[in-house]
C-alpha atoms as a PDB file:
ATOM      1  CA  UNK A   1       0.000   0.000   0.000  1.00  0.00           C
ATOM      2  CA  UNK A   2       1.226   3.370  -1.163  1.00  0.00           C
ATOM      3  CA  UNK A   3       1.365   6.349   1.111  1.00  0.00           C
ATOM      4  CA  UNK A   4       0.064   9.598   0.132  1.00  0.00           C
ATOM      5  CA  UNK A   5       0.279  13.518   1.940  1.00  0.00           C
ATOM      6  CA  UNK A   6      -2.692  14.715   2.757  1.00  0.00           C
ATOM      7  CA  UNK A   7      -2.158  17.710   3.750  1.00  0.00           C
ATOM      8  CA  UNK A   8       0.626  19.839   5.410  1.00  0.00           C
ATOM      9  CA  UNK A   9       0.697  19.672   9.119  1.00  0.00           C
ATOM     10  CA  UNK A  10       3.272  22.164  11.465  1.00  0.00           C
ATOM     11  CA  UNK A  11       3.287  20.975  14.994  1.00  0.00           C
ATOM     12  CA  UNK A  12       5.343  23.378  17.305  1.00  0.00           C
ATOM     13  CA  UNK A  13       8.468  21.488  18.457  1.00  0.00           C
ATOM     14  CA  UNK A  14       9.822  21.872  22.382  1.00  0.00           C
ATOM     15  CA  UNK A  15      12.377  23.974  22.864  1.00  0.00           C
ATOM     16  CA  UNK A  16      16.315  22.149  24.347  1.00  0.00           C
ATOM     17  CA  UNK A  17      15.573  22.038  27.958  1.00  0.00           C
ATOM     18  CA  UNK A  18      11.958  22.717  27.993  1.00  0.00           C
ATOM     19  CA  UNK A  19       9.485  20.359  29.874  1.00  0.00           C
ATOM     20  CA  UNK A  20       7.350  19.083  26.619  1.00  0.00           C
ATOM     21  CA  UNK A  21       3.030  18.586  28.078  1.00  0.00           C
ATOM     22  CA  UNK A  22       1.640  16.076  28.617  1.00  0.00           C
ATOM     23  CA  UNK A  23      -2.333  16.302  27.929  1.00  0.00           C
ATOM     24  CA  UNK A  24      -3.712  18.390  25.023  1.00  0.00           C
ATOM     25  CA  UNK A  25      -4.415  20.866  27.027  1.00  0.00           C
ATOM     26  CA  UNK A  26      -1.584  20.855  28.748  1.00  0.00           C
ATOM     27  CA  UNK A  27       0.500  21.429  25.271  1.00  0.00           C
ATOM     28  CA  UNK A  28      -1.948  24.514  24.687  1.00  0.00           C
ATOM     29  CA  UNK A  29      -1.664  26.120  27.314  1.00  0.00           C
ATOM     30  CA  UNK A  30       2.487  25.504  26.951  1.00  0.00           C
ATOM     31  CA  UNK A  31       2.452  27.072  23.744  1.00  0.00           C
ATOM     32  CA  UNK A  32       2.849  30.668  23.854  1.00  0.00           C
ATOM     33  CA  UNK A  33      -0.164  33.080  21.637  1.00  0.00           C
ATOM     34  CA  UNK A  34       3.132  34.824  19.785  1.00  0.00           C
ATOM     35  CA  UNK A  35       3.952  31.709  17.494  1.00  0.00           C
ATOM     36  CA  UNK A  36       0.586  32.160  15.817  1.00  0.00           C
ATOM     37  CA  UNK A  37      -1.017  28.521  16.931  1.00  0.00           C
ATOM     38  CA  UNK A  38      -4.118  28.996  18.503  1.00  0.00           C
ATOM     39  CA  UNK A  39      -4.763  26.328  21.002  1.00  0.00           C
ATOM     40  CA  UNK A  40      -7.018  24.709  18.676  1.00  0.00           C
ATOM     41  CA  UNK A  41      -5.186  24.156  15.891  1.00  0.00           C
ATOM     42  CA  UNK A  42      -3.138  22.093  17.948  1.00  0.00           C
ATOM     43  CA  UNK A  43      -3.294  18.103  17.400  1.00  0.00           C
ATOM     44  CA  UNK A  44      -5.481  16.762  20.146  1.00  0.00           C
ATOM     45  CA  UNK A  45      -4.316  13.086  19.692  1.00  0.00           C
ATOM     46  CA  UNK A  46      -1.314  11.721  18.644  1.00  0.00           C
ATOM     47  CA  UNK A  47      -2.003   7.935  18.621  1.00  0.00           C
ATOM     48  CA  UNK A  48      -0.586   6.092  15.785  1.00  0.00           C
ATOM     49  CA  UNK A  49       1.811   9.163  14.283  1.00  0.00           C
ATOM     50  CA  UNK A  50       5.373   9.853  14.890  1.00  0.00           C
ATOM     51  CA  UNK A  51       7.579  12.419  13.379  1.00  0.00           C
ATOM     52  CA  UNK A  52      10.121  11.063  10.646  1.00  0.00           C
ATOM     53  CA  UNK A  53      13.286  12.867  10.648  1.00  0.00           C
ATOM     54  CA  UNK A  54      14.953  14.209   7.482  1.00  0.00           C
ATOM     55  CA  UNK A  55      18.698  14.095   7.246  1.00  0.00           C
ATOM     56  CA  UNK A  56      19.683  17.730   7.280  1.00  0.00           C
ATOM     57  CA  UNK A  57      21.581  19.386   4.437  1.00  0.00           C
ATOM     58  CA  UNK A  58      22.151  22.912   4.929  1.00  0.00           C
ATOM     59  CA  UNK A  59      24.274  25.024   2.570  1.00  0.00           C
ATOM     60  CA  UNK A  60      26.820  27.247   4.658  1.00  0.00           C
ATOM     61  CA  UNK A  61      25.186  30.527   2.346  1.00  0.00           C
ATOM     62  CA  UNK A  62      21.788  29.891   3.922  1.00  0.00           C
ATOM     63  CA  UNK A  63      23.011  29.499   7.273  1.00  0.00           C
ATOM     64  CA  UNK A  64      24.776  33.087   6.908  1.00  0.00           C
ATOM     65  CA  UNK A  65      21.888  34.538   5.212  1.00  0.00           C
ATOM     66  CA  UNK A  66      19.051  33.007   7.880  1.00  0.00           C
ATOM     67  CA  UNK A  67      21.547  32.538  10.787  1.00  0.00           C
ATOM     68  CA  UNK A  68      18.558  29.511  11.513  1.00  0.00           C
ATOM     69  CA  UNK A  69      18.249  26.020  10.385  1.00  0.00           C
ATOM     70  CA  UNK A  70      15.033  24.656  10.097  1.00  0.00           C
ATOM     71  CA  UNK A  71      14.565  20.749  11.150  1.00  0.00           C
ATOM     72  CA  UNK A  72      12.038  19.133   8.931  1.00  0.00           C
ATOM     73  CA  UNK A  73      10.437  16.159   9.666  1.00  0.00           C
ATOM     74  CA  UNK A  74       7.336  14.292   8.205  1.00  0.00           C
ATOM     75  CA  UNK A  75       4.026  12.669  10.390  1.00  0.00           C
ATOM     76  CA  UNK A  76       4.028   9.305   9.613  1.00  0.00           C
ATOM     77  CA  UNK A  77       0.313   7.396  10.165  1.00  0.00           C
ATOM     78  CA  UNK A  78       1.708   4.379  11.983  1.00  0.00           C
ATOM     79  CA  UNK A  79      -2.074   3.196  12.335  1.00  0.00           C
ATOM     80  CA  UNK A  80      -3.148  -0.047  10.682  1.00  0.00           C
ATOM     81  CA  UNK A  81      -6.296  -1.337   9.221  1.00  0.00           C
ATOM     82  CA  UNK A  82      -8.243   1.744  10.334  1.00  0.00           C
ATOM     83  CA  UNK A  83      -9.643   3.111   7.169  1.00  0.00           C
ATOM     84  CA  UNK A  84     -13.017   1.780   6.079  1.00  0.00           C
ATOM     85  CA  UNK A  85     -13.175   1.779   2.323  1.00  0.00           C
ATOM     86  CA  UNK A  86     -16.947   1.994   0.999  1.00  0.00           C
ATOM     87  CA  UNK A  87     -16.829   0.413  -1.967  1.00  0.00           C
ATOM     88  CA  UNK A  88     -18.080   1.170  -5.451  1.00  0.00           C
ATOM     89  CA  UNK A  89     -20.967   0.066  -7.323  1.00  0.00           C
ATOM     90  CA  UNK A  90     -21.282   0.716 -11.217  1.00  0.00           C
ATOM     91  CA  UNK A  91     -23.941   0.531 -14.172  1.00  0.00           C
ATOM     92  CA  UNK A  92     -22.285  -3.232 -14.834  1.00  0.00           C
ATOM     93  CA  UNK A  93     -22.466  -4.119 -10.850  1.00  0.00           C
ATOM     94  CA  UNK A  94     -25.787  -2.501  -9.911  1.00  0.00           C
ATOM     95  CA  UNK A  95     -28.080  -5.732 -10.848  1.00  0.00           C
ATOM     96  CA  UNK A  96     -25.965  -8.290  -8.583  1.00  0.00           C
ATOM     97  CA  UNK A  97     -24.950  -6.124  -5.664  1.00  0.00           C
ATOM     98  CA  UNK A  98     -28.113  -4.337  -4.913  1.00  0.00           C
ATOM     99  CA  UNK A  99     -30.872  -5.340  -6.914  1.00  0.00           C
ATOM    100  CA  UNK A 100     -30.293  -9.385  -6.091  1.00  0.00           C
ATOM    101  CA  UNK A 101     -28.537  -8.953  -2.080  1.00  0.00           C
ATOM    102  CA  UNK A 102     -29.748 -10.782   0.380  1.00  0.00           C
ATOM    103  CA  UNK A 103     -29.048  -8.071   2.926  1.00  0.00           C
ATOM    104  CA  UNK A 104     -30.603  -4.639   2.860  1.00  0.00           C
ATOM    105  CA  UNK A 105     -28.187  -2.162   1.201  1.00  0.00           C
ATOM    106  CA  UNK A 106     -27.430   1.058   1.506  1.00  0.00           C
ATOM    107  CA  UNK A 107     -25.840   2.989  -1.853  1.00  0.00           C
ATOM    108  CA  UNK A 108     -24.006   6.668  -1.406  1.00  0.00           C
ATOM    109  CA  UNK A 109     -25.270   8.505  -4.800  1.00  0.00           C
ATOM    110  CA  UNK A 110     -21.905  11.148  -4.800  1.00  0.00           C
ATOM    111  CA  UNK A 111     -19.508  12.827  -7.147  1.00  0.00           C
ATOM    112  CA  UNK A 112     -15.852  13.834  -6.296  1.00  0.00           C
ATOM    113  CA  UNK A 113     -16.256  17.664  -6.498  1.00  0.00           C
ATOM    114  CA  UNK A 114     -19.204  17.525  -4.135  1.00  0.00           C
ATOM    115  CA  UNK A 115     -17.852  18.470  -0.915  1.00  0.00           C
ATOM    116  CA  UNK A 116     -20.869  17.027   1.452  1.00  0.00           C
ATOM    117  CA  UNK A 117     -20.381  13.418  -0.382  1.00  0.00           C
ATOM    118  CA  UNK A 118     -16.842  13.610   0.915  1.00  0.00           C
ATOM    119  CA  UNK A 119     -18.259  14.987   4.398  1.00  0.00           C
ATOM    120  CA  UNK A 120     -20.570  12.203   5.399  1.00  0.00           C
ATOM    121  CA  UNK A 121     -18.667   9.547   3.517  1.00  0.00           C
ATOM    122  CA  UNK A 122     -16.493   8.816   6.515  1.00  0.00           C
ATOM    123  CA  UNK A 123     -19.924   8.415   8.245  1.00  0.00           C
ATOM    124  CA  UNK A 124     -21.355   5.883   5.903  1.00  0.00           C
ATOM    125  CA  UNK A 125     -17.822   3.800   6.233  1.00  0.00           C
ATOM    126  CA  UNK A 126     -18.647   3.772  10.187  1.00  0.00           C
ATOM    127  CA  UNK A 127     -21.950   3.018   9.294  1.00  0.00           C
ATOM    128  CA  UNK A 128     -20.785  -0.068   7.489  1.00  0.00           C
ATOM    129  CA  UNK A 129     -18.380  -1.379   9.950  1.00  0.00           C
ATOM    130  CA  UNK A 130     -21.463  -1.060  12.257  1.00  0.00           C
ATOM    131  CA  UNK A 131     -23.961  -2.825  10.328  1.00  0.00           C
ATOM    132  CA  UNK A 132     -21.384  -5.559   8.880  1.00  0.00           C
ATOM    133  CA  UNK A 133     -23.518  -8.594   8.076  1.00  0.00           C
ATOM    134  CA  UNK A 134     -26.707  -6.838   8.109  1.00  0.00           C
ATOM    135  CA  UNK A 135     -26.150  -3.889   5.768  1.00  0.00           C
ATOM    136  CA  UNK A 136     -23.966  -3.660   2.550  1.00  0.00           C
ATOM    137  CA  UNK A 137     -22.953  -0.285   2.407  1.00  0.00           C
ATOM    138  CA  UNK A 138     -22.102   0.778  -1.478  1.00  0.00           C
ATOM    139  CA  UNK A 139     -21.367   4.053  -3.124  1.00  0.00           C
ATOM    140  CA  UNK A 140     -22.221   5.354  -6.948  1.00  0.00           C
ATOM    141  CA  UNK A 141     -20.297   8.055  -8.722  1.00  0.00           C
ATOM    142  CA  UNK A 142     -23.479   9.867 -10.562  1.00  0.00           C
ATOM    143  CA  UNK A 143     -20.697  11.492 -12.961  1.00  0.00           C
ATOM    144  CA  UNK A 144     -19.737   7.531 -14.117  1.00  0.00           C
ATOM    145  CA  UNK A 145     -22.858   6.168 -14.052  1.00  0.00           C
ATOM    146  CA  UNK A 146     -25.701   9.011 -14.673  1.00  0.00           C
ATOM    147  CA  UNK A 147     -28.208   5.930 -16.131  1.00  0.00           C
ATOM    148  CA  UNK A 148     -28.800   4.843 -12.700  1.00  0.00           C
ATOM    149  CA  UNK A 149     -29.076   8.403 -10.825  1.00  0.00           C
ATOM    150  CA  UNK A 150     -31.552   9.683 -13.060  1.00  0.00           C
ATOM    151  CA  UNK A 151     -33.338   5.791 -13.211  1.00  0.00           C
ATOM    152  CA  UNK A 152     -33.948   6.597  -9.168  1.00  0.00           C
ATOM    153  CA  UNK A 153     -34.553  10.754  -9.461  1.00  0.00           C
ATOM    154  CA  UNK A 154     -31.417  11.537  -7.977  1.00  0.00           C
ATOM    155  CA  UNK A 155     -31.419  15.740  -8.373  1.00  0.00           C
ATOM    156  CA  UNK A 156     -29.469  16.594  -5.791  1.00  0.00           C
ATOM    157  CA  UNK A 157     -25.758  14.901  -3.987  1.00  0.00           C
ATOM    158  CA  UNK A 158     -25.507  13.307  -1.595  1.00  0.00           C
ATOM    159  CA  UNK A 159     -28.485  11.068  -1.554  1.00  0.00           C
ATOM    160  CA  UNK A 160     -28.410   7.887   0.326  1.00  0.00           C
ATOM    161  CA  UNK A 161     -30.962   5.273  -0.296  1.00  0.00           C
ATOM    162  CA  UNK A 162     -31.757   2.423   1.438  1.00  0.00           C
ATOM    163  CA  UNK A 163     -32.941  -0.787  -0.832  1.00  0.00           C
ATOM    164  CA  UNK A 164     -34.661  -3.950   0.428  1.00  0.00           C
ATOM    165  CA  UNK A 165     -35.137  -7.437  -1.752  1.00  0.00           C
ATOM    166  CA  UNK A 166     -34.299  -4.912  -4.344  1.00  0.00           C
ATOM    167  CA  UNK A 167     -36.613  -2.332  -4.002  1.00  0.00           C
ATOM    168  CA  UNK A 168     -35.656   1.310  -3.093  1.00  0.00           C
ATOM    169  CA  UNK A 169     -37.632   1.446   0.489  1.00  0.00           C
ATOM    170  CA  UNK A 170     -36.151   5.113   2.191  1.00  0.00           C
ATOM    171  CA  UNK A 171     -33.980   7.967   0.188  1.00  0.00           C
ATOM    172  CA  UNK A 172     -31.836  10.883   2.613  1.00  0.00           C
ATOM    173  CA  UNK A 173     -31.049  13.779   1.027  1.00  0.00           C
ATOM    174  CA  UNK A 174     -27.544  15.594   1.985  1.00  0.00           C
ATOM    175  CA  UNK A 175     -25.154  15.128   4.881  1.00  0.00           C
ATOM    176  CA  UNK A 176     -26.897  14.544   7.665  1.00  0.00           C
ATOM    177  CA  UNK A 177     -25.931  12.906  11.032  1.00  0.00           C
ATOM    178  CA  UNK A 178     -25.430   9.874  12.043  1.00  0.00           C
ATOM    179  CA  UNK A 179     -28.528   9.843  13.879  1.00  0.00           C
ATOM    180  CA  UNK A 180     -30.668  10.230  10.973  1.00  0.00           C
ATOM    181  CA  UNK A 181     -28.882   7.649   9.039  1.00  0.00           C
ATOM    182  CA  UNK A 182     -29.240   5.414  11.895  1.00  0.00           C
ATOM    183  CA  UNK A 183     -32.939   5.916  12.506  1.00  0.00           C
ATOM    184  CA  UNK A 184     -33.207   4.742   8.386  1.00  0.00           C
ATOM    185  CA  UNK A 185     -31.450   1.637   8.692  1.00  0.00           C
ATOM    186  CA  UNK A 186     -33.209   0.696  12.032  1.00  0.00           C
ATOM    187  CA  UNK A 187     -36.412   0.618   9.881  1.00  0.00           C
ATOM    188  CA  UNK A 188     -35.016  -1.984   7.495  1.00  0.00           C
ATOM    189  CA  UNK A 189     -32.218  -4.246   9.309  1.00  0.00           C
END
């Protein structure tokens, strides 16, 4: 498996002889207002990472023009098997995973661009690991497979419907909570 960078992350380093916190809010209340971190943009957990070290190459110019060095280091995700994937269902899938299951099924109708598909996707992945063995949990990309969207009057992302012995039996429209996802599948599990 391939890691990727998500996103850029600065975590303010302790100082040489400083006493580093020990609680989250310990560490924020440690970390003075003038270095521009509020306290909560501060990581409040920091299970499964660790900070990779680079080797340091510094050019003797930079260190007379900056008189600093910077240390860079990397967060490494140590975790393992966390990550719920919700997998896909397609035009050529669509008969045999939800039309024929044996299990209710819930299908994600989303698109990449759409920013509240990518918001309660994580919750439909929890959702899944919840349910697992009562509920498949599948998501459609409406920009691949439009046929099937417009078959079930999908007009707006994210829609999540519920299907039963193949028949569409509840539809929620947009993120939503948990809760409300919950109180759907109750009716049909």
């Amino acid at each position: 498996m391939a890691a990727v960078v998500l996103e850029s992350l600065s975590v303010p380093r302790a100082r040489p002889g400083s006493v580093v916190a020990s609680t989250p809010r310990a560490l924020a209340a440690a970390v003075p207002a003038s270095l521009g971190y509020p306290p909560a943009a501060l990581i409040s957990e920091f299970k499964g990472l660790r900070v990779a070290g680079r080797s340091l190459r510094v050019s003797l110019a930079a260190r007379r023009t900056s008189g600093r060095v910077s240390h860079r280091g990397a967060v490494v995700c140590e975790a393992q098997n966390t990550a719920v994937e919700v997998p896909d269902v397609t035009k050529d899938t669509w008969q045999s995973l939800i039309l024929e299951s044996d299990k209710p099924v819930m299908v994600e109708f989303w698109a990449p661009w759409c920013g509240p598909c990518r918001m309660i996707l994580p919750v439909i992945a929890k959702l899944s690991k919840t349910y697992e063995g009562k509920l498949n949990c599948f998501k459609l990309n409406t920009d691949q497979s439009p046929e099937i969207a417009t078959q079930y009057g999908i007009r707006s992302i994210p829609t999540i419907i519920i299907f039963k012995n193949g028949e569409k039996k509840d539809a929620v429209i947009g993120a939503v909570p948990e809760s409300t996802l919950i109180t759907s599948i109750e009716k049909f599990v």
